[in-house]
PDB file of N, CA and C in Angstrom:
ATOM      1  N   UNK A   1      64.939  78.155  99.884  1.00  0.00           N
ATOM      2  CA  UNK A   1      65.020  79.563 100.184  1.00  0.00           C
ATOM      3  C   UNK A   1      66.455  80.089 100.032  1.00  0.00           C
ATOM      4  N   UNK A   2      67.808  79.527 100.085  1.00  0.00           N
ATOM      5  CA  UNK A   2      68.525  79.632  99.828  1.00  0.00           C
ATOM      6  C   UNK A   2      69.294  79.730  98.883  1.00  0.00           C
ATOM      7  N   UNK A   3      68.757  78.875  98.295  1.00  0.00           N
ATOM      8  CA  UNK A   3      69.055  79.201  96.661  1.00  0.00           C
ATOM      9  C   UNK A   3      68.254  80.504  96.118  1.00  0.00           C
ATOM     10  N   UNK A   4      67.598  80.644  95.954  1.00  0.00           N
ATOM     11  CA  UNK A   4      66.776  82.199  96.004  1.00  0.00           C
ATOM     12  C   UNK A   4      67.681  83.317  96.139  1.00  0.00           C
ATOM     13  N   UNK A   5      67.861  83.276  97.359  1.00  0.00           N
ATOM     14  CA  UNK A   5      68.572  84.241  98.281  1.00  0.00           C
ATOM     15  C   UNK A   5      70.579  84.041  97.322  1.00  0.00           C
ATOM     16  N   UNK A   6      70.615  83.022  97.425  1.00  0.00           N
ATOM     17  CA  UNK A   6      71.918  82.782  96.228  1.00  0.00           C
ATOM     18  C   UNK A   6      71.903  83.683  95.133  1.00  0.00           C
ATOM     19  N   UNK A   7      70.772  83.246  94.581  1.00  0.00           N
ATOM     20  CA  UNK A   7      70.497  83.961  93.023  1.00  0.00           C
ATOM     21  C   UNK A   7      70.262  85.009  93.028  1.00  0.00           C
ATOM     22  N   UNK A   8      70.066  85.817  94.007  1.00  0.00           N
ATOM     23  CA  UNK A   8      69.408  87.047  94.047  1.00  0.00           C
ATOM     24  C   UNK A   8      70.624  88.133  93.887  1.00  0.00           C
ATOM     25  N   UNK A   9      71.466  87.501  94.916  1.00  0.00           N
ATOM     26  CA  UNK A   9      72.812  88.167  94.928  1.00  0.00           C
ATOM     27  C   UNK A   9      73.647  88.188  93.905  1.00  0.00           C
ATOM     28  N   UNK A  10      73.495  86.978  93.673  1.00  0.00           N
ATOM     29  CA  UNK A  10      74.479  86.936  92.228  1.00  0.00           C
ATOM     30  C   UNK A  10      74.368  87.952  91.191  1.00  0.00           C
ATOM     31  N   UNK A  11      72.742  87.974  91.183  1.00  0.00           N
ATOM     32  CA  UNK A  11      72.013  88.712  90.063  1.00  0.00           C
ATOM     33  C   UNK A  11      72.241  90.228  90.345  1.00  0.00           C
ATOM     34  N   UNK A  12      72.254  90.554  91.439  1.00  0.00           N
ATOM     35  CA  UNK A  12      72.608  92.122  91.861  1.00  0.00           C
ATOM     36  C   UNK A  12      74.359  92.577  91.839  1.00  0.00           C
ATOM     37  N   UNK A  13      75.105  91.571  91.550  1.00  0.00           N
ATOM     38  CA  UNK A  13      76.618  91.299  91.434  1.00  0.00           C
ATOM     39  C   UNK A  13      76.579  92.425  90.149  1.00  0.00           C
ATOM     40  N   UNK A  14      77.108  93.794  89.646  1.00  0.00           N
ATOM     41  CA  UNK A  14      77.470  94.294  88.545  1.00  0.00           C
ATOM     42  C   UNK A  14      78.580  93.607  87.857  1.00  0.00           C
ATOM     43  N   UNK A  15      78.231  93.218  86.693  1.00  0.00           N
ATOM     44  CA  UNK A  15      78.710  92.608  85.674  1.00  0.00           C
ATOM     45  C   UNK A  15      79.684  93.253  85.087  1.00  0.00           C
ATOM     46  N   UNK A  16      81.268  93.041  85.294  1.00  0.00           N
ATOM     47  CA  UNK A  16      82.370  94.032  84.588  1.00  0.00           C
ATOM     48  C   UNK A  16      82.906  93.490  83.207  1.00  0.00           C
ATOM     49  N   UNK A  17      83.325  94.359  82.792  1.00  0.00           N
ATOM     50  CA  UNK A  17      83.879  93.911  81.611  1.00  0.00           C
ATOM     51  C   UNK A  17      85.464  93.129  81.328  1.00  0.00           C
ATOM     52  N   UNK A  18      85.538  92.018  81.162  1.00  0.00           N
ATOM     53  CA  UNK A  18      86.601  90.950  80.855  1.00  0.00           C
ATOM     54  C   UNK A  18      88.034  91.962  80.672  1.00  0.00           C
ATOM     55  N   UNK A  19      89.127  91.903  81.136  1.00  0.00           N
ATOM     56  CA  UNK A  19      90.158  92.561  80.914  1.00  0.00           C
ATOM     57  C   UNK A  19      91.124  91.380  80.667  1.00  0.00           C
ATOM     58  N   UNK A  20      92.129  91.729  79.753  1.00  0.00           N
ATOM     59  CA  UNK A  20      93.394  90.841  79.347  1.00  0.00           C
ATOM     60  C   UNK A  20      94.422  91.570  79.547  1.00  0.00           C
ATOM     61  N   UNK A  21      95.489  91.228  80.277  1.00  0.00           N
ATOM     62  CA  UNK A  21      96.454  91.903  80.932  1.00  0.00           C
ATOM     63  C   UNK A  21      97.931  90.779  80.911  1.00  0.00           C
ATOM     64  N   UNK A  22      98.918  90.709  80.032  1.00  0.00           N
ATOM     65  CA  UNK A  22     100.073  89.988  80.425  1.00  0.00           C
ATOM     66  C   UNK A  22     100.684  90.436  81.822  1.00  0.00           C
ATOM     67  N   UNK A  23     101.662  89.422  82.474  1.00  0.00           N
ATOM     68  CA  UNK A  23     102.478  89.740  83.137  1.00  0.00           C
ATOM     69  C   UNK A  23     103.648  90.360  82.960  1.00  0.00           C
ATOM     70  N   UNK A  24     104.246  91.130  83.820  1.00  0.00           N
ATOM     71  CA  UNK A  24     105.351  91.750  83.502  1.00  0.00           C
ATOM     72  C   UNK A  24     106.389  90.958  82.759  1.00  0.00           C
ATOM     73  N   UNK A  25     106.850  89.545  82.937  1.00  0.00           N
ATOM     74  CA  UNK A  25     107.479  88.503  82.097  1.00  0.00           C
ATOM     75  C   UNK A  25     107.184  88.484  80.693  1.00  0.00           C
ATOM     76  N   UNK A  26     105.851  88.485  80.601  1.00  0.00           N
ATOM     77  CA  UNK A  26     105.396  87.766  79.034  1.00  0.00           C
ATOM     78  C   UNK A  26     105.667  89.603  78.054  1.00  0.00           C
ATOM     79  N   UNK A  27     104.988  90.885  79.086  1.00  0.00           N
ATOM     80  CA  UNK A  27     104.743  92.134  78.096  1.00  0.00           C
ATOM     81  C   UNK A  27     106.449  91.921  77.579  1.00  0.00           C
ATOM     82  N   UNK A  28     107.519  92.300  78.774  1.00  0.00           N
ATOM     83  CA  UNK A  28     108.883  92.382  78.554  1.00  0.00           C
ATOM     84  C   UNK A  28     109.277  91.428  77.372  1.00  0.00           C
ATOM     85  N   UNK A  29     108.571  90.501  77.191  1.00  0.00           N
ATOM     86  CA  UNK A  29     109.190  88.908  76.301  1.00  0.00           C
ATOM     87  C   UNK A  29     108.311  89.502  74.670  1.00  0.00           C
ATOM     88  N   UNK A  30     106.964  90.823  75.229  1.00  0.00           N
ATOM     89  CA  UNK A  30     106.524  91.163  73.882  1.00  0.00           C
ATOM     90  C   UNK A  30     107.502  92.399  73.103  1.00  0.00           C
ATOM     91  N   UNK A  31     107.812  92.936  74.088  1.00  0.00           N
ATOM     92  CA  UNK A  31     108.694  94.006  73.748  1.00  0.00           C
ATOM     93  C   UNK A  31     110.006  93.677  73.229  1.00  0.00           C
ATOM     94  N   UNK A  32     110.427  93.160  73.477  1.00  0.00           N
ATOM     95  CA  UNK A  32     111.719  92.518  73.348  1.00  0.00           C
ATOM     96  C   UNK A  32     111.847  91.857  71.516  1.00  0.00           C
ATOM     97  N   UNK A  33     110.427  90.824  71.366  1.00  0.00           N
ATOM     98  CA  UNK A  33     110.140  90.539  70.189  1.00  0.00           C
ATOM     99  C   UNK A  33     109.709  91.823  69.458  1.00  0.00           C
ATOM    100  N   UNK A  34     109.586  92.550  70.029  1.00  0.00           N
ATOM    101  CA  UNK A  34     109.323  93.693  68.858  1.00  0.00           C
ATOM    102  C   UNK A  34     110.196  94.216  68.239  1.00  0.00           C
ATOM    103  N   UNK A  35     111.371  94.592  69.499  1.00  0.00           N
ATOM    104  CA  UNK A  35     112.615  94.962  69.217  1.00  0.00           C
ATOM    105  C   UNK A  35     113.568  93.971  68.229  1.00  0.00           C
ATOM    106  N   UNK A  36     113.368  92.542  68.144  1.00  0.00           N
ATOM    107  CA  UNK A  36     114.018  92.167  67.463  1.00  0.00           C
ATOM    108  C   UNK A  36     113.922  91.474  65.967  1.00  0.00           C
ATOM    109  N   UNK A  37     112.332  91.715  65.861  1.00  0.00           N
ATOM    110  CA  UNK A  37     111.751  91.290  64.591  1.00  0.00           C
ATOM    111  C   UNK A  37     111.814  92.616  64.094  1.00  0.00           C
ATOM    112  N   UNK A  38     112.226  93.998  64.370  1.00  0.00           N
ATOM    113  CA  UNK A  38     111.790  95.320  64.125  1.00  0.00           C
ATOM    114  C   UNK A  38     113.142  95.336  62.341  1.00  0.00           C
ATOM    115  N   UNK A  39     112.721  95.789  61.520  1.00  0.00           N
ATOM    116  CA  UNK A  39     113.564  96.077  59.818  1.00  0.00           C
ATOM    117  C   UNK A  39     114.308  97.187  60.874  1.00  0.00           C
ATOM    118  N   UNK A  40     113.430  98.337  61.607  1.00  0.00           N
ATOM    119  CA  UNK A  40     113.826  99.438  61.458  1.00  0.00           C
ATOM    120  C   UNK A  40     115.075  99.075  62.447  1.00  0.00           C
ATOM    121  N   UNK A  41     115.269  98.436  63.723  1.00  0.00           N
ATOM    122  CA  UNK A  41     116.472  98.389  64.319  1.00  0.00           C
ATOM    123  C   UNK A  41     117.790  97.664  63.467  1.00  0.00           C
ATOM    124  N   UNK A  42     117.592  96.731  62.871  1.00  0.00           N
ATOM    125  CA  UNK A  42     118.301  95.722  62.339  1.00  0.00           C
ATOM    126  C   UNK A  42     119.095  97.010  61.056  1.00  0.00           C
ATOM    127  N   UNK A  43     118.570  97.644  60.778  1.00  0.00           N
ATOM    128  CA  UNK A  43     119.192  98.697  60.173  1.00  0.00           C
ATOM    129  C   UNK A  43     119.969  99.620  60.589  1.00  0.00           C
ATOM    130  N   UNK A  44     119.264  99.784  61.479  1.00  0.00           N
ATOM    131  CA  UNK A  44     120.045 101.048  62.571  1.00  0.00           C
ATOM    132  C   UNK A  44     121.068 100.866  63.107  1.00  0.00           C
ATOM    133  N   UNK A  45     121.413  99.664  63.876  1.00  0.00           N
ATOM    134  CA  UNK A  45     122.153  98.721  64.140  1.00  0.00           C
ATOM    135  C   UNK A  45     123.665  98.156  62.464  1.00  0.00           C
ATOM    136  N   UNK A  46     122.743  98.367  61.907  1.00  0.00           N
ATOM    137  CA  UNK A  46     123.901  98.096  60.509  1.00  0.00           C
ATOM    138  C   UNK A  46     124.213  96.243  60.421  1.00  0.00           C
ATOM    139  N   UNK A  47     123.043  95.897  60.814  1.00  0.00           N
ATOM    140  CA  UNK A  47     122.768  94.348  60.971  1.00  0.00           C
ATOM    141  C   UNK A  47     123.318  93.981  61.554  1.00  0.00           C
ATOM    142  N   UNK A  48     124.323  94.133  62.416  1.00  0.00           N
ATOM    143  CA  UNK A  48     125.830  93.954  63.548  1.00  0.00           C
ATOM    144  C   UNK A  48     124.814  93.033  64.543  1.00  0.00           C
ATOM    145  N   UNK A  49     125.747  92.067  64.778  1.00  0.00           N
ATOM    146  CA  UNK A  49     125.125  91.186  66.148  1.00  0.00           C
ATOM    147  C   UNK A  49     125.003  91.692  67.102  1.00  0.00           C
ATOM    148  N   UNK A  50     123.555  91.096  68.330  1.00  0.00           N
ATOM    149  CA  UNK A  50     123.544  91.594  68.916  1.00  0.00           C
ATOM    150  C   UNK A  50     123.958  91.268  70.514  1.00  0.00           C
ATOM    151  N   UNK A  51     124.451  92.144  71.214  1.00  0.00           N
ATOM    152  CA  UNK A  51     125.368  91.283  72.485  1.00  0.00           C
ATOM    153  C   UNK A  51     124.335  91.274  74.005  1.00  0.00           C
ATOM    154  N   UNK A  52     123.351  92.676  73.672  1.00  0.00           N
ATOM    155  CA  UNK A  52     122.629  92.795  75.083  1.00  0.00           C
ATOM    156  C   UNK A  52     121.576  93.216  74.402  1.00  0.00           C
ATOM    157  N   UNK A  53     119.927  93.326  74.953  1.00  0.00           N
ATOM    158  CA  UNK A  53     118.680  94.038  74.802  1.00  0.00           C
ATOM    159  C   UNK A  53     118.737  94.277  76.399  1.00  0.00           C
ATOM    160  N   UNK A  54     118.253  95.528  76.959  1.00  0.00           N
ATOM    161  CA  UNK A  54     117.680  95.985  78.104  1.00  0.00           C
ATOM    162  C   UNK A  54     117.278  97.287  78.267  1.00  0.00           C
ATOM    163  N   UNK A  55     116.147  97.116  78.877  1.00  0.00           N
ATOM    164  CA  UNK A  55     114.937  98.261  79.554  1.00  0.00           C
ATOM    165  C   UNK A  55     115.807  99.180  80.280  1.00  0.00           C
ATOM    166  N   UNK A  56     115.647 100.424  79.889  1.00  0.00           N
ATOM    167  CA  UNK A  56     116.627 101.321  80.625  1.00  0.00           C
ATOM    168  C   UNK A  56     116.135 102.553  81.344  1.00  0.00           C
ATOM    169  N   UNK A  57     114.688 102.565  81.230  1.00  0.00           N
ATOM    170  CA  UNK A  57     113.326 103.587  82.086  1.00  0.00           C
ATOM    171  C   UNK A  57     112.818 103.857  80.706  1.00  0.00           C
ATOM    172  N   UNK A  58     111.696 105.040  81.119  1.00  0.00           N
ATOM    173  CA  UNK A  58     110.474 105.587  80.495  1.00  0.00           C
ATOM    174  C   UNK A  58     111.276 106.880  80.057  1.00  0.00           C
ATOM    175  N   UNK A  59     110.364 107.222  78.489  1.00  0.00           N
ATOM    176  CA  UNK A  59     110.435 108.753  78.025  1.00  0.00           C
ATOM    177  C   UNK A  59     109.735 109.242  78.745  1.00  0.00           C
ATOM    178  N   UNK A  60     109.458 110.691  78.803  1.00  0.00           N
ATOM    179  CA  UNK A  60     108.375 111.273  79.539  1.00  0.00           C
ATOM    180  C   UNK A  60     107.595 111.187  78.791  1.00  0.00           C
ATOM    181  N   UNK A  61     107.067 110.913  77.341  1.00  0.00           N
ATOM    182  CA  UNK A  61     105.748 110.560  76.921  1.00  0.00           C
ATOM    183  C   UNK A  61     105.169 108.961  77.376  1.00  0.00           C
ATOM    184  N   UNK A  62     106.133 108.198  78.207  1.00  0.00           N
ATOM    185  CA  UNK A  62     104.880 106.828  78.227  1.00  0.00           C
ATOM    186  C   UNK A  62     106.207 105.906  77.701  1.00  0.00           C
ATOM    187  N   UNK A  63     106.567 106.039  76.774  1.00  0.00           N
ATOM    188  CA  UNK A  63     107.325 104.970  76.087  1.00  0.00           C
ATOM    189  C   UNK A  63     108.781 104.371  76.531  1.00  0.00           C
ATOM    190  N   UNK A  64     108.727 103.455  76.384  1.00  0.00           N
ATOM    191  CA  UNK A  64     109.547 102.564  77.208  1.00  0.00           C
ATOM    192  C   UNK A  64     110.777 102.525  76.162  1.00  0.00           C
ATOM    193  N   UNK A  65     112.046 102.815  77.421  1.00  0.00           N
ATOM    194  CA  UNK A  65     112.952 102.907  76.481  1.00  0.00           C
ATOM    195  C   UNK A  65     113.802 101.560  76.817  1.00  0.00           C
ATOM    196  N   UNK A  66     114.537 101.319  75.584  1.00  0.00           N
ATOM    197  CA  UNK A  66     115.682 100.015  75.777  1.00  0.00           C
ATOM    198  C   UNK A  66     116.662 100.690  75.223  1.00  0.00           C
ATOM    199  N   UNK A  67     117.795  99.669  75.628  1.00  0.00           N
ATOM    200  CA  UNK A  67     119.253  99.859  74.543  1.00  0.00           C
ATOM    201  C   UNK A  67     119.417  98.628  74.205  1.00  0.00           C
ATOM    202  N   UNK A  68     120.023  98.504  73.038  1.00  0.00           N
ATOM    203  CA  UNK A  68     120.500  97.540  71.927  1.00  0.00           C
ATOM    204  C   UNK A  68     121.952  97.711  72.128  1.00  0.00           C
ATOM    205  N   UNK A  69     122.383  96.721  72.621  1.00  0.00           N
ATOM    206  CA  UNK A  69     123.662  96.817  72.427  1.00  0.00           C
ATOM    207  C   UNK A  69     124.793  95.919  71.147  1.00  0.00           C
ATOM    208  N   UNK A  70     125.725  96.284  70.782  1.00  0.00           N
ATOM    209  CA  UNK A  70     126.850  95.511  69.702  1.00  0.00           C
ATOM    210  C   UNK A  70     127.670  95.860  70.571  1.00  0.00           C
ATOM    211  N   UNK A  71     129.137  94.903  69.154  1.00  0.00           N
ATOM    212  CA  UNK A  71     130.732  95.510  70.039  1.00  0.00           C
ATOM    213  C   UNK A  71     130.520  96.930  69.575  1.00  0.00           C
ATOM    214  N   UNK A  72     130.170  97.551  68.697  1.00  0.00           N
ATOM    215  CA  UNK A  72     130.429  98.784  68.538  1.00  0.00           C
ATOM    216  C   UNK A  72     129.516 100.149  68.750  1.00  0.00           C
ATOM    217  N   UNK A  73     128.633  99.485  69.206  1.00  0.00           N
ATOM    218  CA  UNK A  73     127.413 100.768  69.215  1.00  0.00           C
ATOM    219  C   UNK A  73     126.114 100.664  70.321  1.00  0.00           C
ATOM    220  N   UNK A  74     125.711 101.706  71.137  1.00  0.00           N
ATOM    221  CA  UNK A  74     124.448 101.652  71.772  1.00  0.00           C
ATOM    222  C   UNK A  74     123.265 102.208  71.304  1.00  0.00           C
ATOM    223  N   UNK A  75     122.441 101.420  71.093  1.00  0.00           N
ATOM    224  CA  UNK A  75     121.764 102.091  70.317  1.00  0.00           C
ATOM    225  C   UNK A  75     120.208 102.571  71.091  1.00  0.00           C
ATOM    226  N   UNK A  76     119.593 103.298  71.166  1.00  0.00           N
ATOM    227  CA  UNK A  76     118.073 103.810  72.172  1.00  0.00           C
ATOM    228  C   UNK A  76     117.373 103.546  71.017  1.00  0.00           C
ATOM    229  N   UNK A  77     116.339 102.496  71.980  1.00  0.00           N
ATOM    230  CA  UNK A  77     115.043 102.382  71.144  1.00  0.00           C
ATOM    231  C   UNK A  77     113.927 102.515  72.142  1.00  0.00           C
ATOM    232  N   UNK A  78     112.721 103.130  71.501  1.00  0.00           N
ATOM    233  CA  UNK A  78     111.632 103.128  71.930  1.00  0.00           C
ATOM    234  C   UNK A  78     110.325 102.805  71.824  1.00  0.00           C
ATOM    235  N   UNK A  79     109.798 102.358  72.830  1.00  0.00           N
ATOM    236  CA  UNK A  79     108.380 101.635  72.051  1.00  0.00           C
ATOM    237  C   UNK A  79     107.170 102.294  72.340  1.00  0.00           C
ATOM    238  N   UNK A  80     106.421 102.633  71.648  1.00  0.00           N
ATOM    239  CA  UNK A  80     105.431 103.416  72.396  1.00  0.00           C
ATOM    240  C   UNK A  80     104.208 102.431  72.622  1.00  0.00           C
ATOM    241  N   UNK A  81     103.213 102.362  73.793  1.00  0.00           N
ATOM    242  CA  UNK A  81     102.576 101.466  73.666  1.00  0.00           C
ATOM    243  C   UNK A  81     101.229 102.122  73.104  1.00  0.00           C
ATOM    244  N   UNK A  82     100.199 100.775  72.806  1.00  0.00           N
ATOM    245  CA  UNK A  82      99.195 101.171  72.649  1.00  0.00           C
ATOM    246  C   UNK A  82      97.977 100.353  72.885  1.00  0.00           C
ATOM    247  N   UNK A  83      96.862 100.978  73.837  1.00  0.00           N
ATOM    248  CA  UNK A  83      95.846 100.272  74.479  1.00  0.00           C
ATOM    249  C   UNK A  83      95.079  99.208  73.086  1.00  0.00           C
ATOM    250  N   UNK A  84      94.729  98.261  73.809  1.00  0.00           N
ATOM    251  CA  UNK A  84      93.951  97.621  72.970  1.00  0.00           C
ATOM    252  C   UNK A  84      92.024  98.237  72.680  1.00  0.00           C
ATOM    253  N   UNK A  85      91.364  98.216  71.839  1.00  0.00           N
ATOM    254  CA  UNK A  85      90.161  98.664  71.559  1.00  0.00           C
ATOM    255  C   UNK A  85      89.228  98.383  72.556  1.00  0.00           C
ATOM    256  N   UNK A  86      89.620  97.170  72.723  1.00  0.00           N
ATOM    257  CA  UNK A  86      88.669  96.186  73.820  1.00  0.00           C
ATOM    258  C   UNK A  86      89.808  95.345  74.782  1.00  0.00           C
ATOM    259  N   UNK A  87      89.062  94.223  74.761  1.00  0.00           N
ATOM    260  CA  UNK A  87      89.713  93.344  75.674  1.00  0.00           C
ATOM    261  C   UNK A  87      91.372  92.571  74.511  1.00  0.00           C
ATOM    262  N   UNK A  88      92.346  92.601  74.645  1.00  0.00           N
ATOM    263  CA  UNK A  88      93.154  91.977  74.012  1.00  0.00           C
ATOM    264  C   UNK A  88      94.504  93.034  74.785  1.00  0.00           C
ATOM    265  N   UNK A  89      95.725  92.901  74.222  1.00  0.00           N
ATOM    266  CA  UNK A  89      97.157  93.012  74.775  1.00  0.00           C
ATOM    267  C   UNK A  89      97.823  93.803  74.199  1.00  0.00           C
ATOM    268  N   UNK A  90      98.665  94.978  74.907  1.00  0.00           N
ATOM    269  CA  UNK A  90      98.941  96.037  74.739  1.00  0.00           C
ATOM    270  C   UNK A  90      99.829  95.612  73.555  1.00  0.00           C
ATOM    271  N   UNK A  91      99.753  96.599  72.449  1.00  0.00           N
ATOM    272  CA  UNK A  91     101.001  96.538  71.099  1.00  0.00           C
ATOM    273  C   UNK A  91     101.792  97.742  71.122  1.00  0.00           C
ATOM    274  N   UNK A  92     103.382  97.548  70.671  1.00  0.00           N
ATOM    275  CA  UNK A  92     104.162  98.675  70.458  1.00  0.00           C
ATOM    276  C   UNK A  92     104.481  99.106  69.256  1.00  0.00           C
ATOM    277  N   UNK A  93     104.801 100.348  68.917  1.00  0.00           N
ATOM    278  CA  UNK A  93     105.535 100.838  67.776  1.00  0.00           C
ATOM    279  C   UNK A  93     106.438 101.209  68.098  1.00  0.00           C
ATOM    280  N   UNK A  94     107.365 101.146  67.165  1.00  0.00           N
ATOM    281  CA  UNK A  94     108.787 101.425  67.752  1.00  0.00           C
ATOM    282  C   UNK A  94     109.457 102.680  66.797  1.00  0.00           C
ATOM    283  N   UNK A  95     109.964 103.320  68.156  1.00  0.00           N
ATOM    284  CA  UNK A  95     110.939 104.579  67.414  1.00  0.00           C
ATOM    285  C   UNK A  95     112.424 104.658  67.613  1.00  0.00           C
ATOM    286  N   UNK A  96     112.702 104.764  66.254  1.00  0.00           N
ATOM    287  CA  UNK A  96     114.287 104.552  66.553  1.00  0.00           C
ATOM    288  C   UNK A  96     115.115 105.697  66.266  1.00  0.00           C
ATOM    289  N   UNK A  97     114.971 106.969  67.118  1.00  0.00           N
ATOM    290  CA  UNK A  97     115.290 108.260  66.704  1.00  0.00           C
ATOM    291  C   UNK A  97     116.800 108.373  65.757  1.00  0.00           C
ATOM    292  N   UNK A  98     117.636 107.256  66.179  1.00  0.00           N
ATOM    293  CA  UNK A  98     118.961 107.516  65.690  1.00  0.00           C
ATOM    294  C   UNK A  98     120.045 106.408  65.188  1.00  0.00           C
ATOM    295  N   UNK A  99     120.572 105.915  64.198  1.00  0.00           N
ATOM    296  CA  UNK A  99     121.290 105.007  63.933  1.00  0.00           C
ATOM    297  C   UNK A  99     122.103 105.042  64.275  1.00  0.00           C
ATOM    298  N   UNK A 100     122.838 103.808  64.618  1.00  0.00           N
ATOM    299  CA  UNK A 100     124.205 103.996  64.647  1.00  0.00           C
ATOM    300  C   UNK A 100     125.602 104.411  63.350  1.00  0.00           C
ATOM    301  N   UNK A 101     126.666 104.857  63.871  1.00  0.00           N
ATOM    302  CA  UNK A 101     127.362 105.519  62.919  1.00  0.00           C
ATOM    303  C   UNK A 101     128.762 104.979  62.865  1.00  0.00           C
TER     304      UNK A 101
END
């Protein structure tokens, strides 16, 4: 009778849909690779080494801003995110309003 009563519940349990979600460690460690596999920064930048990457707040649209730092230049980059279709892990595009000069 218990098992019954087990199954019954289980069976009345609403069934949600699977979500994939990094931790704040791993998204930051995705962003970061975005920023540094990105043509468009490595240009912007003027291929100059780089001395710092860091998160520096939000645009008011959503997108997460960083600075790139060299000896000679700061540079703002932004990533905009974007939900996955289904179940899988947020991806960025990146905007790099301004090169360095």
């Amino acid at each position: 009778m218990k098992k019954i009563a087990i199954a019954a519940i289980l069976l009345a349990v609403p069934v949600l849909p699977a979500s994939a979600a990094l931790s704040g460690f791993y998204d930051s460690g995705e962003q970061i690779s975005t920023i540094l596999s990105s043509e468009a920064v490595a240009n912007a930048l003027r291929q100059a080494p780089i001395g710092s990457v860091s998160n520096t707040g939000t645009r008011e649209d959503g997108a997460n801003e960083w600075e790139v730092r060299t000896q000679e230049c700061d540079l703002k980059v932004y990533l905009v995110p974007h939900a996955p279709a289904g179940v899988g892990k947020v991806t960025y595009t990146i905007d790099v309003p301004k090169a360095c000069e």
